[in-house]
C-alpha atoms as a PDB file:
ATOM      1  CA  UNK A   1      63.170-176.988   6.596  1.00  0.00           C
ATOM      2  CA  UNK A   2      60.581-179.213   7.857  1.00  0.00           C
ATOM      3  CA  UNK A   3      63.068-181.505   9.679  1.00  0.00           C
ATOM      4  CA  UNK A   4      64.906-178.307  11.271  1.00  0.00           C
ATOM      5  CA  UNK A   5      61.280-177.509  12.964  1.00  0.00           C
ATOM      6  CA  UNK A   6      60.515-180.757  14.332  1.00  0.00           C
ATOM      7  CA  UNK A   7      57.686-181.440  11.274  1.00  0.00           C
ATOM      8  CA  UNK A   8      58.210-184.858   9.227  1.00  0.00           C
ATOM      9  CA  UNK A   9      59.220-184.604   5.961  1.00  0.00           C
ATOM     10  CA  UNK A  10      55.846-185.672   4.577  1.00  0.00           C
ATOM     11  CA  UNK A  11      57.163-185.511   1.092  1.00  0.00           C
ATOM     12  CA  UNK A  12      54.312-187.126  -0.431  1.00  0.00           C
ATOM     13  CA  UNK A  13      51.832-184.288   0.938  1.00  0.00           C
ATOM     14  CA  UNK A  14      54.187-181.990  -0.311  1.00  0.00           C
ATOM     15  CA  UNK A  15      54.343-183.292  -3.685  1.00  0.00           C
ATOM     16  CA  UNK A  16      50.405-183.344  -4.125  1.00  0.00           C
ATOM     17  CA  UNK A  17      50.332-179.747  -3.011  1.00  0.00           C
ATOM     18  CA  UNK A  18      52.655-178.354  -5.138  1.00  0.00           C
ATOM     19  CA  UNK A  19      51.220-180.613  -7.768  1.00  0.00           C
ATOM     20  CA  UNK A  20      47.786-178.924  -7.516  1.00  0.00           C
ATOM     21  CA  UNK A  21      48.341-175.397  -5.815  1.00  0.00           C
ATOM     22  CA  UNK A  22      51.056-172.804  -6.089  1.00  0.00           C
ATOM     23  CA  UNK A  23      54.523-172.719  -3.641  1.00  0.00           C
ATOM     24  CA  UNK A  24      55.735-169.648  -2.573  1.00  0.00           C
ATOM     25  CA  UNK A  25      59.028-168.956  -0.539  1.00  0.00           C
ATOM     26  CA  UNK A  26      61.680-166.779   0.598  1.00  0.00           C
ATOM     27  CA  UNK A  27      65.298-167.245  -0.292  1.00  0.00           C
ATOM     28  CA  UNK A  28      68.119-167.999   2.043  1.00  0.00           C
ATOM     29  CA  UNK A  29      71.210-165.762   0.641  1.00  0.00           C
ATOM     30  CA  UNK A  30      73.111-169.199   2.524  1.00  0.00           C
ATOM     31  CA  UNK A  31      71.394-171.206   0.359  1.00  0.00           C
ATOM     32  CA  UNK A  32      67.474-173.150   0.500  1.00  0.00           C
ATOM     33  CA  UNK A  33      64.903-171.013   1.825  1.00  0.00           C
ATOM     34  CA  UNK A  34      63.991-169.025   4.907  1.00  0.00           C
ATOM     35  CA  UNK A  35      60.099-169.820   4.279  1.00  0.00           C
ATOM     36  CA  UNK A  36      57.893-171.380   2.561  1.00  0.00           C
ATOM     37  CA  UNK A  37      54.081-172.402   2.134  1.00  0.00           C
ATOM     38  CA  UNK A  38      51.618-173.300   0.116  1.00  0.00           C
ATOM     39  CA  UNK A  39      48.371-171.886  -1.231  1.00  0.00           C
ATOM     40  CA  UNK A  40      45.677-174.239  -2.885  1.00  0.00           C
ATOM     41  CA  UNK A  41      42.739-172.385  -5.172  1.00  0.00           C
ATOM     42  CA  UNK A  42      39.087-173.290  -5.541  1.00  0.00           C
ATOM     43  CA  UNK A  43      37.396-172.931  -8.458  1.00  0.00           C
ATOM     44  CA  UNK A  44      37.574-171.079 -11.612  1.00  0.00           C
ATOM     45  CA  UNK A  45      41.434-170.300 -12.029  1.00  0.00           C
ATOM     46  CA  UNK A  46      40.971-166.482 -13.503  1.00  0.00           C
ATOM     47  CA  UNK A  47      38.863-165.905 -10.412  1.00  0.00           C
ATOM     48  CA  UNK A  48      39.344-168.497  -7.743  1.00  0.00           C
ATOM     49  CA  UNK A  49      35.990-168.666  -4.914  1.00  0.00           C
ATOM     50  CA  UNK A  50      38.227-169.853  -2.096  1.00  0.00           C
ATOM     51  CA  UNK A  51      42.174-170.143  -1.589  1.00  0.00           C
ATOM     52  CA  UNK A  52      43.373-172.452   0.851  1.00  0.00           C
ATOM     53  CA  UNK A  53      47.025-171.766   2.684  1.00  0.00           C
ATOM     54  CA  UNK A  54      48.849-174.428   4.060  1.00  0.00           C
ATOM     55  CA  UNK A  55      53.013-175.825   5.249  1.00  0.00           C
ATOM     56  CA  UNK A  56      53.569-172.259   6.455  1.00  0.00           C
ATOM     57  CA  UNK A  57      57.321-173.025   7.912  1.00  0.00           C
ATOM     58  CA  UNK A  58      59.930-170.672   8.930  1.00  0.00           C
ATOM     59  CA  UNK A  59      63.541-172.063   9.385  1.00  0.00           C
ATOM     60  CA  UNK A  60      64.666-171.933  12.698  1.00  0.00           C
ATOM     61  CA  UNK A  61      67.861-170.030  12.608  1.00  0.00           C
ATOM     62  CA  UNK A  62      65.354-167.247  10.951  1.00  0.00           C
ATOM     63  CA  UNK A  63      62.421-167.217  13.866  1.00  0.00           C
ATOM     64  CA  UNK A  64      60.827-164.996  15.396  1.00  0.00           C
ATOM     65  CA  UNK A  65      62.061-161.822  13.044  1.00  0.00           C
ATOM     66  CA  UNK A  66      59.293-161.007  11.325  1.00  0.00           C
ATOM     67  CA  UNK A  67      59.883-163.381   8.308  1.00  0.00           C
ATOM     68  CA  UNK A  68      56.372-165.109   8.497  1.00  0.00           C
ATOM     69  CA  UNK A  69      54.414-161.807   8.540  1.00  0.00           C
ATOM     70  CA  UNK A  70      56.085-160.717   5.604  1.00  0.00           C
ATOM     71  CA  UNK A  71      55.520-164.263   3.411  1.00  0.00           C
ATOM     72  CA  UNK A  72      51.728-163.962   4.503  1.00  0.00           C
ATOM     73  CA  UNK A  73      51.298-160.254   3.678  1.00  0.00           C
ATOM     74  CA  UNK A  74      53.054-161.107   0.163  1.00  0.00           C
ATOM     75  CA  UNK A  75      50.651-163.993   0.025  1.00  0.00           C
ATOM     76  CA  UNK A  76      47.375-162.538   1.034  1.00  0.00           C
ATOM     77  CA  UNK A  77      48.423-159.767  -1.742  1.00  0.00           C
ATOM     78  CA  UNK A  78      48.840-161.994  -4.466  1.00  0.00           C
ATOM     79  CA  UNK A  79      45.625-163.587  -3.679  1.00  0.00           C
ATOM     80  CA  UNK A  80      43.970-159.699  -3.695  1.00  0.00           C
ATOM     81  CA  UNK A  81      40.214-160.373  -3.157  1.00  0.00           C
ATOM     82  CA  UNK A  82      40.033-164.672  -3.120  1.00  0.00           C
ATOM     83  CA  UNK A  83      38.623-165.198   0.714  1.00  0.00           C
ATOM     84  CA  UNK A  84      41.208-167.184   2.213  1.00  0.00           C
ATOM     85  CA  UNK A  85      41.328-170.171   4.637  1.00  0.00           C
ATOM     86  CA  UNK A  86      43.768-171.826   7.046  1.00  0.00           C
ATOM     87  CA  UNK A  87      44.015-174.224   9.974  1.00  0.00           C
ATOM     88  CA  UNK A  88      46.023-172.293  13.097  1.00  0.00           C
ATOM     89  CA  UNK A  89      48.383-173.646  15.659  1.00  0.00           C
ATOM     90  CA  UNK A  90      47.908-171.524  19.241  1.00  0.00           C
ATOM     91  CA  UNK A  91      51.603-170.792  18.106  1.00  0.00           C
ATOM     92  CA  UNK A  92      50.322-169.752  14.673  1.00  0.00           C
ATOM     93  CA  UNK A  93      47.088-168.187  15.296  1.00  0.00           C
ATOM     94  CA  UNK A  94      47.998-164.677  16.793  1.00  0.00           C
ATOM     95  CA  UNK A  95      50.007-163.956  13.566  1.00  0.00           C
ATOM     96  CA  UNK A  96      47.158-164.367  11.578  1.00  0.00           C
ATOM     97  CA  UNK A  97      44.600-162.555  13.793  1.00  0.00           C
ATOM     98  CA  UNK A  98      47.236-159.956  13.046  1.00  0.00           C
ATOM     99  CA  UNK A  99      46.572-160.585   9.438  1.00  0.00           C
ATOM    100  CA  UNK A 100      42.741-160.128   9.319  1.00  0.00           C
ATOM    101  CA  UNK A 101      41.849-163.999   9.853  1.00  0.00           C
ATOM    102  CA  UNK A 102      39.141-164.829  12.101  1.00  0.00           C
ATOM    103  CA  UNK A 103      38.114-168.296  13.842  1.00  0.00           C
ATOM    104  CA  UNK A 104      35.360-169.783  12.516  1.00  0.00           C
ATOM    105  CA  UNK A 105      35.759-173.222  13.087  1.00  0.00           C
ATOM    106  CA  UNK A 106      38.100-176.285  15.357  1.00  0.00           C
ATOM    107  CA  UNK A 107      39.530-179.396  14.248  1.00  0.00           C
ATOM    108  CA  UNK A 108      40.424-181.830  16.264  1.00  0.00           C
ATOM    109  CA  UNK A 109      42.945-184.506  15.301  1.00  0.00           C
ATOM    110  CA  UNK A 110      42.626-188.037  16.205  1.00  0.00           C
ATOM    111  CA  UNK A 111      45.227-190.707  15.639  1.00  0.00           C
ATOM    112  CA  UNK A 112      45.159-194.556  16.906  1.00  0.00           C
ATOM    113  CA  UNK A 113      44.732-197.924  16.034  1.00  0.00           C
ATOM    114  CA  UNK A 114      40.436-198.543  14.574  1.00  0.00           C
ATOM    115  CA  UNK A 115      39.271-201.308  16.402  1.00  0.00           C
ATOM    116  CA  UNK A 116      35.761-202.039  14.418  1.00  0.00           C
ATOM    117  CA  UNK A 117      32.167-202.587  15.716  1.00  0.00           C
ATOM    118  CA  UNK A 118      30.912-205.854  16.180  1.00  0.00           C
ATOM    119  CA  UNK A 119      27.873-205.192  13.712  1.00  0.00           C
ATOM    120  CA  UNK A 120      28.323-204.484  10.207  1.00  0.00           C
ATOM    121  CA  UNK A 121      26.774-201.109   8.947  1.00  0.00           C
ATOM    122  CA  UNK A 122      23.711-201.342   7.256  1.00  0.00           C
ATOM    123  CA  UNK A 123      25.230-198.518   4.889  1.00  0.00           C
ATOM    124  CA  UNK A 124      26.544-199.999   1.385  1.00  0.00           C
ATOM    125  CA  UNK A 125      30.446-199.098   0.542  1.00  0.00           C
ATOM    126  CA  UNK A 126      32.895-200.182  -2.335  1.00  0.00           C
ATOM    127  CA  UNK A 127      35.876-199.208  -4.185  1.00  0.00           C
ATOM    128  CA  UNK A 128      35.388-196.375  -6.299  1.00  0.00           C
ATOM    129  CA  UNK A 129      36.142-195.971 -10.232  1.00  0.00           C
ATOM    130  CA  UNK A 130      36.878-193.944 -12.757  1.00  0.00           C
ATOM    131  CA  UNK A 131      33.543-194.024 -13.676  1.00  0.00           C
ATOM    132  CA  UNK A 132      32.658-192.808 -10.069  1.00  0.00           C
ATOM    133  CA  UNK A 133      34.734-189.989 -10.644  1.00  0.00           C
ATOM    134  CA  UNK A 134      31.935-186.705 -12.237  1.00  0.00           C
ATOM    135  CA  UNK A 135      29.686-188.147  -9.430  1.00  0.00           C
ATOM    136  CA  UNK A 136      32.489-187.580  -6.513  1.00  0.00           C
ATOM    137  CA  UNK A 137      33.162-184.196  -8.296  1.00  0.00           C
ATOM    138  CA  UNK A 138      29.958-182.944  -8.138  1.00  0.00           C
ATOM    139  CA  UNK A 139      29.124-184.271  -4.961  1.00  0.00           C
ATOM    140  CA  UNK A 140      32.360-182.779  -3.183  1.00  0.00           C
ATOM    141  CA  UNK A 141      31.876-178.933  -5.162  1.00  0.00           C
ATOM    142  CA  UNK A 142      28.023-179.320  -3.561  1.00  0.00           C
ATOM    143  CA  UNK A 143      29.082-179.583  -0.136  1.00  0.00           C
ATOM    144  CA  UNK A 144      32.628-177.898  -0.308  1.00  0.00           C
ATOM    145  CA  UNK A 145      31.445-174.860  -1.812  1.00  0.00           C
ATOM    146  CA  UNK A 146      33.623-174.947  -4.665  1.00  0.00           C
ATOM    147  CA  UNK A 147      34.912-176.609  -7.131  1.00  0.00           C
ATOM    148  CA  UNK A 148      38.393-178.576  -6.250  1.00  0.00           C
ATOM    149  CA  UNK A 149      38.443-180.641  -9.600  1.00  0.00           C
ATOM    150  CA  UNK A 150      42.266-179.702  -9.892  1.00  0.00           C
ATOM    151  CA  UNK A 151      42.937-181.191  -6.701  1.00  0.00           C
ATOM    152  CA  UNK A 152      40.496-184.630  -6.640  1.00  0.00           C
ATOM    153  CA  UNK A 153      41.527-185.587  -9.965  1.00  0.00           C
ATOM    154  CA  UNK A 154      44.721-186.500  -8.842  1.00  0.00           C
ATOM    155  CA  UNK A 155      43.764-188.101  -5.089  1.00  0.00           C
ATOM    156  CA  UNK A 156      43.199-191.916  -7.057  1.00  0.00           C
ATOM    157  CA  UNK A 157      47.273-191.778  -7.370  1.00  0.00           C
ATOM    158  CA  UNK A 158      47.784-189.872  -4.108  1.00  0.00           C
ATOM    159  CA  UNK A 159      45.867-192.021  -2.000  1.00  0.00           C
ATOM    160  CA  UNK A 160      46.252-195.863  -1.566  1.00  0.00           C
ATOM    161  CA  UNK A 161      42.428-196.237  -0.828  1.00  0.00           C
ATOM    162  CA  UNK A 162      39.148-194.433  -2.588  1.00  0.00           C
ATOM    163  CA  UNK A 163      35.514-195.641  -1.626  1.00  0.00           C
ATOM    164  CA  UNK A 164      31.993-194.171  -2.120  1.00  0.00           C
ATOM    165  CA  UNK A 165      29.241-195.033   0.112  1.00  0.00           C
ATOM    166  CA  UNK A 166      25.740-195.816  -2.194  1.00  0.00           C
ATOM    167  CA  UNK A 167      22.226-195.996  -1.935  1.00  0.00           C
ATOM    168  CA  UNK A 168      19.159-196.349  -4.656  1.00  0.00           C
ATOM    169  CA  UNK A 169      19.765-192.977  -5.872  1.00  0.00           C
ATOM    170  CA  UNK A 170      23.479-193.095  -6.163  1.00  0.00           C
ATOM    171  CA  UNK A 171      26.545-191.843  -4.485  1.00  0.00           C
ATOM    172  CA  UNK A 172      25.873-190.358  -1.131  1.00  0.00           C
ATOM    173  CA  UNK A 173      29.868-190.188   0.630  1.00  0.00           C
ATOM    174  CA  UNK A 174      33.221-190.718  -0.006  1.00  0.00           C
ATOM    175  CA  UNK A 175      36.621-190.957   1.362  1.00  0.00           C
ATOM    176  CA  UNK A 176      40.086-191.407   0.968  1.00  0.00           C
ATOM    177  CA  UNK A 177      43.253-192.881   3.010  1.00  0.00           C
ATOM    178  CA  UNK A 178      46.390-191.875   1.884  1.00  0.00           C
ATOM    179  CA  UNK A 179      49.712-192.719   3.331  1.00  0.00           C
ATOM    180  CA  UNK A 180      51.804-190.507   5.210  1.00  0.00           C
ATOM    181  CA  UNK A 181      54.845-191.643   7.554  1.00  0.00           C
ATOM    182  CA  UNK A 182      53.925-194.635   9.947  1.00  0.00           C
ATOM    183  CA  UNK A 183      49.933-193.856   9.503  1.00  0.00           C
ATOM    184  CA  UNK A 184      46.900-193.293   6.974  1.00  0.00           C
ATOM    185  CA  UNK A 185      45.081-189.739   6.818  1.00  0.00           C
ATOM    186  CA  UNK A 186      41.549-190.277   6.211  1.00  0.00           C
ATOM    187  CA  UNK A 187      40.432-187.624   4.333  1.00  0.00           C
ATOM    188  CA  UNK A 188      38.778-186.526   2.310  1.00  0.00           C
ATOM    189  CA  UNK A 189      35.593-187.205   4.396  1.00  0.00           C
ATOM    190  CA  UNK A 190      32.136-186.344   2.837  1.00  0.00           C
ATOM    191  CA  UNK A 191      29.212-188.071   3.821  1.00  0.00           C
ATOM    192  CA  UNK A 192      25.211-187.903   3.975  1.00  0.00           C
ATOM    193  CA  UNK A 193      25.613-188.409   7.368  1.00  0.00           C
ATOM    194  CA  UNK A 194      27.080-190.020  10.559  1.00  0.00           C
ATOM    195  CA  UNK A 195      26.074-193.135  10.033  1.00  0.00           C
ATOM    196  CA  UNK A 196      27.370-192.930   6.164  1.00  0.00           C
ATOM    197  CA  UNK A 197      30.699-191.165   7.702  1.00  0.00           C
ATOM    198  CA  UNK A 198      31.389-193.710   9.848  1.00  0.00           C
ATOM    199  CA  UNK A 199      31.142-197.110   7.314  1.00  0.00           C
ATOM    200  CA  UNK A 200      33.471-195.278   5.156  1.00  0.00           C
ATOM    201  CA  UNK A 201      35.668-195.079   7.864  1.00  0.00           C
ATOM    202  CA  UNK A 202      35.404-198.672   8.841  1.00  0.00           C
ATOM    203  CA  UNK A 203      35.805-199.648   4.914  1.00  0.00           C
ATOM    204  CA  UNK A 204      38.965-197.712   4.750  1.00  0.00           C
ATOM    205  CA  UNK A 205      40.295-199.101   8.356  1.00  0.00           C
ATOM    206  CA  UNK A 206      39.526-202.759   7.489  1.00  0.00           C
ATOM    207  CA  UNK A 207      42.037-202.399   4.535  1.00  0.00           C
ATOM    208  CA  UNK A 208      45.330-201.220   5.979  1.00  0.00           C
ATOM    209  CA  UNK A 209      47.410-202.549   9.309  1.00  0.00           C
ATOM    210  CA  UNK A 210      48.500-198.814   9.736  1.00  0.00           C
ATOM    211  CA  UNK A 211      46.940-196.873  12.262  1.00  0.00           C
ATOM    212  CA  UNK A 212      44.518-194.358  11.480  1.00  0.00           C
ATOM    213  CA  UNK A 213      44.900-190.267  11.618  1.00  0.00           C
ATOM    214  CA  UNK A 214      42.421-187.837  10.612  1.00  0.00           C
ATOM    215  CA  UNK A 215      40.756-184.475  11.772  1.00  0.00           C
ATOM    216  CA  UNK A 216      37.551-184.074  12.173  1.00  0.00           C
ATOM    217  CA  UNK A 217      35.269-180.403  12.635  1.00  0.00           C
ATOM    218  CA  UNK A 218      34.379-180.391  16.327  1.00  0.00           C
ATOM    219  CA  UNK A 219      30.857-180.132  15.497  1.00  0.00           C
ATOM    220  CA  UNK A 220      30.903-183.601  13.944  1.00  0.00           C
ATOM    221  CA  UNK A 221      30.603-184.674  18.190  1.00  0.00           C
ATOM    222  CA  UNK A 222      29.210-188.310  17.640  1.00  0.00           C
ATOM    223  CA  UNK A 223      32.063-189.187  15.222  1.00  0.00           C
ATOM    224  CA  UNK A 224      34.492-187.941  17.133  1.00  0.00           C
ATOM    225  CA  UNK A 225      32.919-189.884  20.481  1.00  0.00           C
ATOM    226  CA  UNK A 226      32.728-193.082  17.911  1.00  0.00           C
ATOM    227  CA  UNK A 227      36.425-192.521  16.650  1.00  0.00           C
ATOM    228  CA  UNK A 228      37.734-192.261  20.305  1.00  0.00           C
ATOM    229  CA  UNK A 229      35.440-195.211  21.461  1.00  0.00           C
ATOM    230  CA  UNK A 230      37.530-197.241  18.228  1.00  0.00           C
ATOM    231  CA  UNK A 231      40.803-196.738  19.475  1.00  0.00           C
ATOM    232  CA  UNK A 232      41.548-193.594  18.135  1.00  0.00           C
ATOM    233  CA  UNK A 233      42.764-190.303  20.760  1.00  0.00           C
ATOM    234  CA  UNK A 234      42.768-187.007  20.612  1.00  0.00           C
ATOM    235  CA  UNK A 235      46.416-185.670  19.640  1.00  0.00           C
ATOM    236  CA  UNK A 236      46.061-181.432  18.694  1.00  0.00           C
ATOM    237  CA  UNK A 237      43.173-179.149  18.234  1.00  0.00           C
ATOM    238  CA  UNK A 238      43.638-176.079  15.599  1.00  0.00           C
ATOM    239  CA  UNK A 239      41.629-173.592  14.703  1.00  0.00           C
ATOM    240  CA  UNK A 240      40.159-172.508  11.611  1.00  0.00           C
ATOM    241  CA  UNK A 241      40.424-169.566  10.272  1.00  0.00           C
ATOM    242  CA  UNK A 242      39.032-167.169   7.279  1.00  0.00           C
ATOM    243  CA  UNK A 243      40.047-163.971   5.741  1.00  0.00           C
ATOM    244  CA  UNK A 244      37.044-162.034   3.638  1.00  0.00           C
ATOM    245  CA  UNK A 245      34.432-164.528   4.414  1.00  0.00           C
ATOM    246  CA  UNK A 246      32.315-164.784   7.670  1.00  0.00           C
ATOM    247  CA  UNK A 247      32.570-168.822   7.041  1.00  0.00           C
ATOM    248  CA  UNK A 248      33.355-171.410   4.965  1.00  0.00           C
ATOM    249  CA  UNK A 249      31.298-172.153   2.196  1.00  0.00           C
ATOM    250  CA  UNK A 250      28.944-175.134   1.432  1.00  0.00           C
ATOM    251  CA  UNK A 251      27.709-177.768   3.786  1.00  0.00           C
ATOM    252  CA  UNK A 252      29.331-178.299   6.978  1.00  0.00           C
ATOM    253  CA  UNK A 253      26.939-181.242   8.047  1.00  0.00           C
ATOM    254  CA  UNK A 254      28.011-183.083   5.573  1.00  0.00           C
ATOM    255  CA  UNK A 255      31.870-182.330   5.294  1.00  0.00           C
ATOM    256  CA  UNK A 256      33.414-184.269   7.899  1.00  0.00           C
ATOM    257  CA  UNK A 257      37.177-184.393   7.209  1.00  0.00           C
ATOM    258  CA  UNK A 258      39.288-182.892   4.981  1.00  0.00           C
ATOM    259  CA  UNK A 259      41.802-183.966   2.770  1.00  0.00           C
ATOM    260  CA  UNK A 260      45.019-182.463   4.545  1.00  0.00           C
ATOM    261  CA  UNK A 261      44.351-179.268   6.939  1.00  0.00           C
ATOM    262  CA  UNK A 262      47.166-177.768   4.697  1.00  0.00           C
ATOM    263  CA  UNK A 263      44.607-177.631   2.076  1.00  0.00           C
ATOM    264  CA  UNK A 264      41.357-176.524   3.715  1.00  0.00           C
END
């Protein structure tokens, strides 16, 4: 369904997704499905704080008769009170607005080859462990807003890179690049600040010939001028959307990137 739209496969997003959140669809009486996406929860599972929906496709022989409105009312029912989140196409976005979703946010997606400074950062990076790993969890739930424990534990074996960023006091960023077609996402991004965001990302592009994709809030202007002064350019711009929230939780200063827009 993916390939009949014009999306890559992206098979190993997929399989993290379905891994960690819950798949819902719409049978084709032809056979495969009409629809599908995805919906990834936050926090406890009886009562989640945040659901995240993501992959909403519609095949193309079924477009454009009503069969995406119906797979988001059934989802947005299931979820009953959960405040929900999504990233919007322009294409996308008027459905949802239909929906009850508001903009409260852009991304803005940037994709190229990272050239690197000529200065090293003064800002200490390494490999994480498994030892890192209650550190990164707490760290991430403080400036997410939630806890995403089900989805993190499972990024070391998702991603081909994980590194933290350190001071005195301990852990203060970390990030992730994980493969997907001819590039590597960065994301998660969480960092103290710039300066922090930005080492990470050099750490992560001095360690893979790939080029680089990620997106990045808007607000987050002087990465985004640094990224596109590195050799990376601006590719698509989607909004962001909630349903039963005013905004997103936790700290947007300090969350930079996310893992996959499909998953908040």
């Amino acid at each position: 369904m993916s390939e009949d739209r014009g999306w890559p496969r992206e098979e190993h997003k997929w399989g993290l997704l379905l891994a960690s959140g819950t798949g819902y669809g719409i049978d084709d009486p032809d056979g495969g499905l009409v629809a599908a996406c995805v919906v990834t929860a936050y926090g406890p599972q009886d009562r989640p704080d945040l659901g995240a929906i993501g992959m909403v496709l519609v095949a193309e022989r079924h477009a454009r008769r009503g069969v995406g409105r119906r797979l988001m009312r059934h989802v947005t029912a299931a979820m009953g009170t959960t405040p929900l989140t999504l990233h919007a196409t322009a294409y996308g976005r008027p459905l949802y607005e239909e929906l009850g979703f508001e903009t409260v946010g852009r991304a803005e997606m940037v994709r190229g080859r990272f050239t690197p400074e000529g200065s090293p950062s003064s800002v200490a990076t390494r490999a994480a462990t498994s030892e890192d790993l209650p550190a990164i969890l707490r760290l991430d739930e403080e400036v997410f807003g939630a806890d995403r424990t089900l989805l993190l534990v499972r990024l070391p074996a998702f991603a081909d890179q994980v590194r933290v960023a350190e001071d005195a006091e301990g852990i203060t960023g970390y990030a992730a690049a994980w493969p997907n077609m001819d590039t590597h996402v960065v994301g998660p991004l969480i960092a103290r600040d710039t300066e922090t965001a930005k080492a990470l990302v050099t750490d992560l592009a001095a360690r893979t010939d790939r080029a680089l994709r990620t997106d990045v809030d808007v607000r987050h202007e002087e990465l985004l001028d640094w990224l596109k002064r590195r050799g990376l350019a601006s590719v698509a711009h989607n909004a962001v959307m909630t349903q039963g929230i005013a905004e997103l939780p936790g700290d947007w200063r300090r969350r930079f990137a996310p893992l996959t827009v499909a998953a908040g």
